[in-house]
C-alpha atoms as a PDB file:
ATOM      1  CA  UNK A   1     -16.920   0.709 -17.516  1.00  0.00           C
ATOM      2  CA  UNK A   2     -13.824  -0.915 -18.675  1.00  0.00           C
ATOM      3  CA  UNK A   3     -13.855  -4.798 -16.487  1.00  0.00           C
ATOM      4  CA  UNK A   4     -11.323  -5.405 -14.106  1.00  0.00           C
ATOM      5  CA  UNK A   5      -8.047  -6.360 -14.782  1.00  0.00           C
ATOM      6  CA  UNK A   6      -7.490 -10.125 -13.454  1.00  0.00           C
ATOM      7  CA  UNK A   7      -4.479  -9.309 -11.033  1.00  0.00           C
ATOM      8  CA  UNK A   8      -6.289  -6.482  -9.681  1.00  0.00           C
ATOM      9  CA  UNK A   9     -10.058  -8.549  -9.712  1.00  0.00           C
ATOM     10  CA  UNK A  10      -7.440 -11.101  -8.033  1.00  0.00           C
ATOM     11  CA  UNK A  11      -6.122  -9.243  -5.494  1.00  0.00           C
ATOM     12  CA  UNK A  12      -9.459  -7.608  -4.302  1.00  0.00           C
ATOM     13  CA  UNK A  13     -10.848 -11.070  -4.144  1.00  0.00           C
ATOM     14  CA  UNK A  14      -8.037 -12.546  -2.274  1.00  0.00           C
ATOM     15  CA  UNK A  15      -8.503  -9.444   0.485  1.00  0.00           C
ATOM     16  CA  UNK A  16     -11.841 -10.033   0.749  1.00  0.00           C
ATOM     17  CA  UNK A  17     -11.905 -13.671   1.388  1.00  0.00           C
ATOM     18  CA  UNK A  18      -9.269 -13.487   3.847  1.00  0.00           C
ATOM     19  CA  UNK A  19     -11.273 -10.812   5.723  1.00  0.00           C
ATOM     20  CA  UNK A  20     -13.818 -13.224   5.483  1.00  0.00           C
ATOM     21  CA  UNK A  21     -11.837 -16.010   6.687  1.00  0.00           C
ATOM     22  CA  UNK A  22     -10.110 -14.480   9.697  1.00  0.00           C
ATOM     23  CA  UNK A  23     -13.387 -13.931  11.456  1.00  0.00           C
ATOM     24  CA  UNK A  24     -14.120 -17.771  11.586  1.00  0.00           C
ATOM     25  CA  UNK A  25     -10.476 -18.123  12.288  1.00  0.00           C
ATOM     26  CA  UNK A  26      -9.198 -15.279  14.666  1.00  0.00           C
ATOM     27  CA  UNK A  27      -5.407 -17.216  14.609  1.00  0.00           C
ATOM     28  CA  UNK A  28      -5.203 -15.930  10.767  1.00  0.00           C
ATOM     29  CA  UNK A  29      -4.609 -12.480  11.960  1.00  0.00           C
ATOM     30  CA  UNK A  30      -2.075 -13.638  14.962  1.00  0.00           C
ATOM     31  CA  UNK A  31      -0.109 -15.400  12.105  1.00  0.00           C
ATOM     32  CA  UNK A  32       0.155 -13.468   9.265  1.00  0.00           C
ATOM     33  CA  UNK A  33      -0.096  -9.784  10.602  1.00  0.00           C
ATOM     34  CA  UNK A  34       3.032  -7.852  11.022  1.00  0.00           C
ATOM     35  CA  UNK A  35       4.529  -7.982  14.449  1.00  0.00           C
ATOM     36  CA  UNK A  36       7.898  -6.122  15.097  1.00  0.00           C
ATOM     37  CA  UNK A  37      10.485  -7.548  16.043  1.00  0.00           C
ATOM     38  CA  UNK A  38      11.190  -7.597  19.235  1.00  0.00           C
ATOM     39  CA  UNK A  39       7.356  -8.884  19.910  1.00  0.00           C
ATOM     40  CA  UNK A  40       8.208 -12.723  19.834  1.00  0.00           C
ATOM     41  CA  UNK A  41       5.554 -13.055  17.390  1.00  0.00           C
ATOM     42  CA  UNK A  42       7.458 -12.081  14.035  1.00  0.00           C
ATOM     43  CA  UNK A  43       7.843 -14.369  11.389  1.00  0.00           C
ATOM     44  CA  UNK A  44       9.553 -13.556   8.047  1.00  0.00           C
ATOM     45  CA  UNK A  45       6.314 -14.521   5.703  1.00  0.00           C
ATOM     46  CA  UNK A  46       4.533 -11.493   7.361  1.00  0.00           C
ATOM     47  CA  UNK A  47       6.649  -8.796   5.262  1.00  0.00           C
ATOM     48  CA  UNK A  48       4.069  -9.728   2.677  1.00  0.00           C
ATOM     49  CA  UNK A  49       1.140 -11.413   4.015  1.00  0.00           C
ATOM     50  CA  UNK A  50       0.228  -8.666   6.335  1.00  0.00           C
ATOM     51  CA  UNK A  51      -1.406  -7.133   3.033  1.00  0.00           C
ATOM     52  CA  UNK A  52      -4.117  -9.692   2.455  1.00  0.00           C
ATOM     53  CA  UNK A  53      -5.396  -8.822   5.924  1.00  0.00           C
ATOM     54  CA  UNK A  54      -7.680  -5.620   7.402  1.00  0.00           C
ATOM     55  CA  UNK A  55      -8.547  -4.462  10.300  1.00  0.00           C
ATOM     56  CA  UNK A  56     -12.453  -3.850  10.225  1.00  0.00           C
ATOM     57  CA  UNK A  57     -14.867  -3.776   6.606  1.00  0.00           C
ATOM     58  CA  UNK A  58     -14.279   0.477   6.674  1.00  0.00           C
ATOM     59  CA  UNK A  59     -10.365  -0.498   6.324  1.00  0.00           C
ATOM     60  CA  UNK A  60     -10.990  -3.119   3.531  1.00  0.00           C
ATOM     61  CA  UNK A  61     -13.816  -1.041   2.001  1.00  0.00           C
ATOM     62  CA  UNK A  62     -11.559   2.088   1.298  1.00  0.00           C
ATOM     63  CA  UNK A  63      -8.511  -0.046   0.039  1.00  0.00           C
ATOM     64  CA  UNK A  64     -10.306  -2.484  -2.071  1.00  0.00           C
ATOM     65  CA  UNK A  65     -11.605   0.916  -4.063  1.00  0.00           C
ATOM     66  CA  UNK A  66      -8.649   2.702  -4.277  1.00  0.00           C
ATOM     67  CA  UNK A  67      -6.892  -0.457  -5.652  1.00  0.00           C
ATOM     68  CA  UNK A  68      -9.781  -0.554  -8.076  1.00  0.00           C
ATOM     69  CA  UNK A  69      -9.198   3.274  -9.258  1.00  0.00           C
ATOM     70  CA  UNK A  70      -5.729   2.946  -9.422  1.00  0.00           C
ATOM     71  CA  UNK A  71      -4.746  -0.413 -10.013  1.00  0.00           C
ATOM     72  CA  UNK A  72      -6.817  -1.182 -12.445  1.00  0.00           C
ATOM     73  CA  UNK A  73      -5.476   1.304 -15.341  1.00  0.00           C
ATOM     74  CA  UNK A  74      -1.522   0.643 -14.072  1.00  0.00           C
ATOM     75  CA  UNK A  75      -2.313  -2.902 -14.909  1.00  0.00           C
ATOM     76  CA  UNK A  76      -3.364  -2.350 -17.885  1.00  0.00           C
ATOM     77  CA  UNK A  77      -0.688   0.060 -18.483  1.00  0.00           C
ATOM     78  CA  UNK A  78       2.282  -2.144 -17.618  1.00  0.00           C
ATOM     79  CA  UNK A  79       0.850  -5.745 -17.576  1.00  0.00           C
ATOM     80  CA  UNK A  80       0.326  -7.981 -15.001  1.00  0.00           C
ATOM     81  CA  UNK A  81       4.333  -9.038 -14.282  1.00  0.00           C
ATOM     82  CA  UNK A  82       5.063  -5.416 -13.678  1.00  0.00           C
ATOM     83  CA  UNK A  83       1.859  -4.733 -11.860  1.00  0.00           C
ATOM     84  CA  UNK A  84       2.811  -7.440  -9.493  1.00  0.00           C
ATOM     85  CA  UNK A  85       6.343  -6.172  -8.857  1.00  0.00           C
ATOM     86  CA  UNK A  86       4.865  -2.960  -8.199  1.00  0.00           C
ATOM     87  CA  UNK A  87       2.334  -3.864  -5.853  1.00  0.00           C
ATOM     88  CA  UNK A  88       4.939  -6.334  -3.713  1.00  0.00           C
ATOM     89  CA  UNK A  89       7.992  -3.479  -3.887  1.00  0.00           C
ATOM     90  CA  UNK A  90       5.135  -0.868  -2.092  1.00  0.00           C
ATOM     91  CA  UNK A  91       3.669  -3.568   0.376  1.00  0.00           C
ATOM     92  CA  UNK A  92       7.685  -4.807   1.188  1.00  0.00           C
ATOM     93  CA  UNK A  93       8.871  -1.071   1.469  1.00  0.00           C
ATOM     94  CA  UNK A  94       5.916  -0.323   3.959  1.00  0.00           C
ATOM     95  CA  UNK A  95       6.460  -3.043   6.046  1.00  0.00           C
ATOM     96  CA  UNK A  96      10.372  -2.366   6.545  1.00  0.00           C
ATOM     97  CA  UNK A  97       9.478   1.670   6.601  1.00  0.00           C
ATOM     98  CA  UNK A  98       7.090   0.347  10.013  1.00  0.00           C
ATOM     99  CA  UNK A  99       9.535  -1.844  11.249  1.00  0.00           C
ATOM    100  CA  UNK A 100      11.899   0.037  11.486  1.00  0.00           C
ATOM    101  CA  UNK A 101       9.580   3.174  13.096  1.00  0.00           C
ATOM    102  CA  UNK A 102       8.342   0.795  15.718  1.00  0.00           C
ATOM    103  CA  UNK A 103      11.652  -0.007  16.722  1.00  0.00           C
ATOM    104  CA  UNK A 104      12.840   3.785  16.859  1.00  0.00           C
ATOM    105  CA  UNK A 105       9.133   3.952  19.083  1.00  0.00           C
ATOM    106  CA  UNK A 106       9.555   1.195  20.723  1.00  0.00           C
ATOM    107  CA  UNK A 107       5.800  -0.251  19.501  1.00  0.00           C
ATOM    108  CA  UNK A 108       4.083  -3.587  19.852  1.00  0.00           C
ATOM    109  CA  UNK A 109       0.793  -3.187  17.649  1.00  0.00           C
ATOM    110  CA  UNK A 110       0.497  -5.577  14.606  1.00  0.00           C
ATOM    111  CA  UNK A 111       0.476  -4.135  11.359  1.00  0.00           C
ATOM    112  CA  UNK A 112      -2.378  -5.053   8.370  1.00  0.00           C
ATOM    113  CA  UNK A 113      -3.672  -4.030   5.292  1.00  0.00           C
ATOM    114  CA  UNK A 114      -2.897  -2.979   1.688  1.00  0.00           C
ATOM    115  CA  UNK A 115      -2.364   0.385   1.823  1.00  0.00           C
ATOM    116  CA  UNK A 116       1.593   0.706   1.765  1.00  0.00           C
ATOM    117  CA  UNK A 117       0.890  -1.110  -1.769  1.00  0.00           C
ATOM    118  CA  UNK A 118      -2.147   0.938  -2.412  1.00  0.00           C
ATOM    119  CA  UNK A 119      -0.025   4.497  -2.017  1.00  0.00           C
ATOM    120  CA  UNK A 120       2.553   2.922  -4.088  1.00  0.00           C
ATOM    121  CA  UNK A 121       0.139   2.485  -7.007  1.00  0.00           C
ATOM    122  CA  UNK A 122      -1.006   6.413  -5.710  1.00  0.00           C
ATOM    123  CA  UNK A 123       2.135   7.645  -5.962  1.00  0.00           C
ATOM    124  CA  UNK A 124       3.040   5.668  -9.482  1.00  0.00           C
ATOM    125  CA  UNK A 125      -0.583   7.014 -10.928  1.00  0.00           C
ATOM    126  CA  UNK A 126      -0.032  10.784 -10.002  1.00  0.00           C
ATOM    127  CA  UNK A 127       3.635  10.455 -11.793  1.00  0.00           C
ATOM    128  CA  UNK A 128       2.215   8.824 -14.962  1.00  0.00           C
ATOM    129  CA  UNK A 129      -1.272  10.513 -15.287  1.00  0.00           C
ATOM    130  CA  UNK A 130      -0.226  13.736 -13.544  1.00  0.00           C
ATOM    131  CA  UNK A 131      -2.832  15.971 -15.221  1.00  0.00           C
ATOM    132  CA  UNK A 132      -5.866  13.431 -14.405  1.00  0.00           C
ATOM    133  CA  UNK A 133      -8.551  14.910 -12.319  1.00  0.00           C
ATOM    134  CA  UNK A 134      -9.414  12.524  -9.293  1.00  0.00           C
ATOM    135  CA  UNK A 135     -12.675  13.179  -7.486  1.00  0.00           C
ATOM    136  CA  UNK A 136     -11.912  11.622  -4.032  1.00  0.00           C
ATOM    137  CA  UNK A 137     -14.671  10.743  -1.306  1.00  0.00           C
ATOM    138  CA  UNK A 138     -12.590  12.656   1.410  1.00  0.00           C
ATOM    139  CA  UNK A 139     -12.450  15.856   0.972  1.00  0.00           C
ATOM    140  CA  UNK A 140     -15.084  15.761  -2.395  1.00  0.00           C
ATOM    141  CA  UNK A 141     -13.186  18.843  -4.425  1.00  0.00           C
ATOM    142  CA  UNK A 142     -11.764  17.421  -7.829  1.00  0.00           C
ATOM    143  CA  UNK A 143      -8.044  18.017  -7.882  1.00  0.00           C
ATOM    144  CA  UNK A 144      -4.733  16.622 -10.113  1.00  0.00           C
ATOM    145  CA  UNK A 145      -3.480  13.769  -9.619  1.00  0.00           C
ATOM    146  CA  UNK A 146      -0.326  15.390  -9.103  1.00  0.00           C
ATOM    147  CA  UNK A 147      -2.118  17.470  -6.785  1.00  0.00           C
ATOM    148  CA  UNK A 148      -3.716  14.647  -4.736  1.00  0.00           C
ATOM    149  CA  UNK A 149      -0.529  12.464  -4.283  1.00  0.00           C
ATOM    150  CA  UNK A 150       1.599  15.550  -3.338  1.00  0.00           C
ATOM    151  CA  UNK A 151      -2.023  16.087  -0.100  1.00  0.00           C
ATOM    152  CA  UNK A 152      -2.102  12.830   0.760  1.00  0.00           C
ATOM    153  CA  UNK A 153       1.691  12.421   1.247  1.00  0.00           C
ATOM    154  CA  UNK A 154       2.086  15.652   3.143  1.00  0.00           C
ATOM    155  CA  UNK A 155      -0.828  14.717   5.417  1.00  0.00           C
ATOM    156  CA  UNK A 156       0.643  11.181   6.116  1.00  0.00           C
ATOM    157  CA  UNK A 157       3.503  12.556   6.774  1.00  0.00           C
ATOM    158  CA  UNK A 158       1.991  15.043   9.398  1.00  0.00           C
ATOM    159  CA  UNK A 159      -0.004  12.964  10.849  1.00  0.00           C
ATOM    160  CA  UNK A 160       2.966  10.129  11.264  1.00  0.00           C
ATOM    161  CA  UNK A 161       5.280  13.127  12.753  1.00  0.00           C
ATOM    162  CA  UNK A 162       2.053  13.983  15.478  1.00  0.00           C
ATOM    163  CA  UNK A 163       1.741  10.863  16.267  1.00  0.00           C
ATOM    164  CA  UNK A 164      -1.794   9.860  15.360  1.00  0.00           C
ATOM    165  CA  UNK A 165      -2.391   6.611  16.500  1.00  0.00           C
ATOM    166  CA  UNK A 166      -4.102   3.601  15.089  1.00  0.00           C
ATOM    167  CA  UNK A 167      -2.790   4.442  11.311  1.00  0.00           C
ATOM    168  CA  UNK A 168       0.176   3.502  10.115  1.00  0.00           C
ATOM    169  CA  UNK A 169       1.350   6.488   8.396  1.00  0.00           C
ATOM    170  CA  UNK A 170       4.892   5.628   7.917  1.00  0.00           C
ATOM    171  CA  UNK A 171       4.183   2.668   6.466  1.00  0.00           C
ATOM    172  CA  UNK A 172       2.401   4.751   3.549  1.00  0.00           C
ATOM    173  CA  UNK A 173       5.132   6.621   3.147  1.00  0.00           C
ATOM    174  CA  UNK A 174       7.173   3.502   2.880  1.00  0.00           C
ATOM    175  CA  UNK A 175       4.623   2.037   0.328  1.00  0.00           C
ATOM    176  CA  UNK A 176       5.320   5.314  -1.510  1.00  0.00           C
ATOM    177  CA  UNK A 177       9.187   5.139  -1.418  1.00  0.00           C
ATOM    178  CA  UNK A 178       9.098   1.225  -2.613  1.00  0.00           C
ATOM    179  CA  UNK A 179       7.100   2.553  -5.841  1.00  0.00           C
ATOM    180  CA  UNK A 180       9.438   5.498  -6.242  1.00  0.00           C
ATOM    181  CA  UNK A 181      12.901   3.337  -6.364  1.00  0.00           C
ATOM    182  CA  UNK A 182      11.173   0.731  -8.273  1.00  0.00           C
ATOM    183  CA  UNK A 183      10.344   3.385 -11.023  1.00  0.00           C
ATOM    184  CA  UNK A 184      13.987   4.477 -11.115  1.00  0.00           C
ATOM    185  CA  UNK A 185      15.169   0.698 -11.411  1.00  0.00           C
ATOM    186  CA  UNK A 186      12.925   0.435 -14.325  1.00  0.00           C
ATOM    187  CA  UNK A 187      13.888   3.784 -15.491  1.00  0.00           C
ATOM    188  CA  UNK A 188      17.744   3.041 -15.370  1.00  0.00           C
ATOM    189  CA  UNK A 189      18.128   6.868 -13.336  1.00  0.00           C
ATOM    190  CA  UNK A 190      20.289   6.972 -10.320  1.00  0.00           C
ATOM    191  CA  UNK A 191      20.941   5.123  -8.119  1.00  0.00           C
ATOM    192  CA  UNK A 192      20.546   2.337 -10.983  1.00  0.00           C
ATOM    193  CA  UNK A 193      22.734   3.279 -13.844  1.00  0.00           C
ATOM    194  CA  UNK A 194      21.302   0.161 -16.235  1.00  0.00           C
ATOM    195  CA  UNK A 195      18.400   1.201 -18.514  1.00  0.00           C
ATOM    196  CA  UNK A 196      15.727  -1.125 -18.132  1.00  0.00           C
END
């Protein structure tokens, strides 16, 4: 096994002291989760620092490892500068994809966690390594990359249109989107004319 990459070994480390940290310090989570804004309790820093945060060790658990399947190769596919951009452009895009929903719903709840960045890397591996076969842990059939971004986007969006509660399921969709333009930018394709 290949070690990890140090933006990704980095990153999981980061999560996992802060989950750490904001049970000695319950403020952490008042401060750096994402409020909306109309709450009173919004501040611009959370945008971004929302990510480093998780609701319970299940939520950090299944994060942390799909950061590690994922993550780990598009690091060392596109280096750690573009890794970076890629993870902040999926955890930005989520949070203004849920910002923007919980003002259309009129919601309160806090927003945490990685995953808007982690379905951005989803979304960039299953356009890069389309043919890969994943295994996942939920459901355990081996499928296509291709195959397995395309489920997992259709259910997030199905569940997000139901209204399932306690997920934030647009904000994975946003994490997706974020990835999606960012490829284009780098790709020079519409709506960015300038080859990158």
């Amino acid at each position: 096994m290949l070690p990890l990459p140090p933006v990704t070994q980095a990153l999981m480390l980061i999560c996992t002291a802060v989950f750490a940290l904001n049970y000695l310090v319950p403020m952490i989570g008042l401060w750096f989760a994402l409020w909306p804004l109309g709450s009173g309790q919004f501040a611009p820093w959370q945008v971004l620092s929302y990510a480093f945060l998780h609701g319970d060790l299940v939520h950090l658990f299944f994060n942390m490892l799909g950061i590690w399947m994922f993550g780990s190769e598009l690091e060392r596919l596109w280096g750690q500068k573009r890794y970076i951009q890629m993870l902040v452009a999926g955890a930005i895009a989520a949070a203004l994809v849920q910002m923007v929903f919980n003002l259309v719903v009129g919601s309160r709840a806090p927003m945490v966690g990685a995953s808007g960045a982690l379905f951005g890397l989803l979304l960039c591996y299953g356009m890069l390594f389309p043919n890969r076969t994943i295994m996942p842990l939920f459901p355990p059939i081996p499928m296509k990359a291709r195959t397995f971004v395309i489920v997992f986007g259709a259910l997030e969006l199905v569940l997000g249109v139901a209204g399932a509660t306690g997920v934030a399921h647009f904000a994975h969709l946003g994490g997706m989107l974020g990835a999606w333009l960012l490829l284009l930018y780098w790709r020079g394709r519409l709506p960015f004319s300038r080859r990158r």
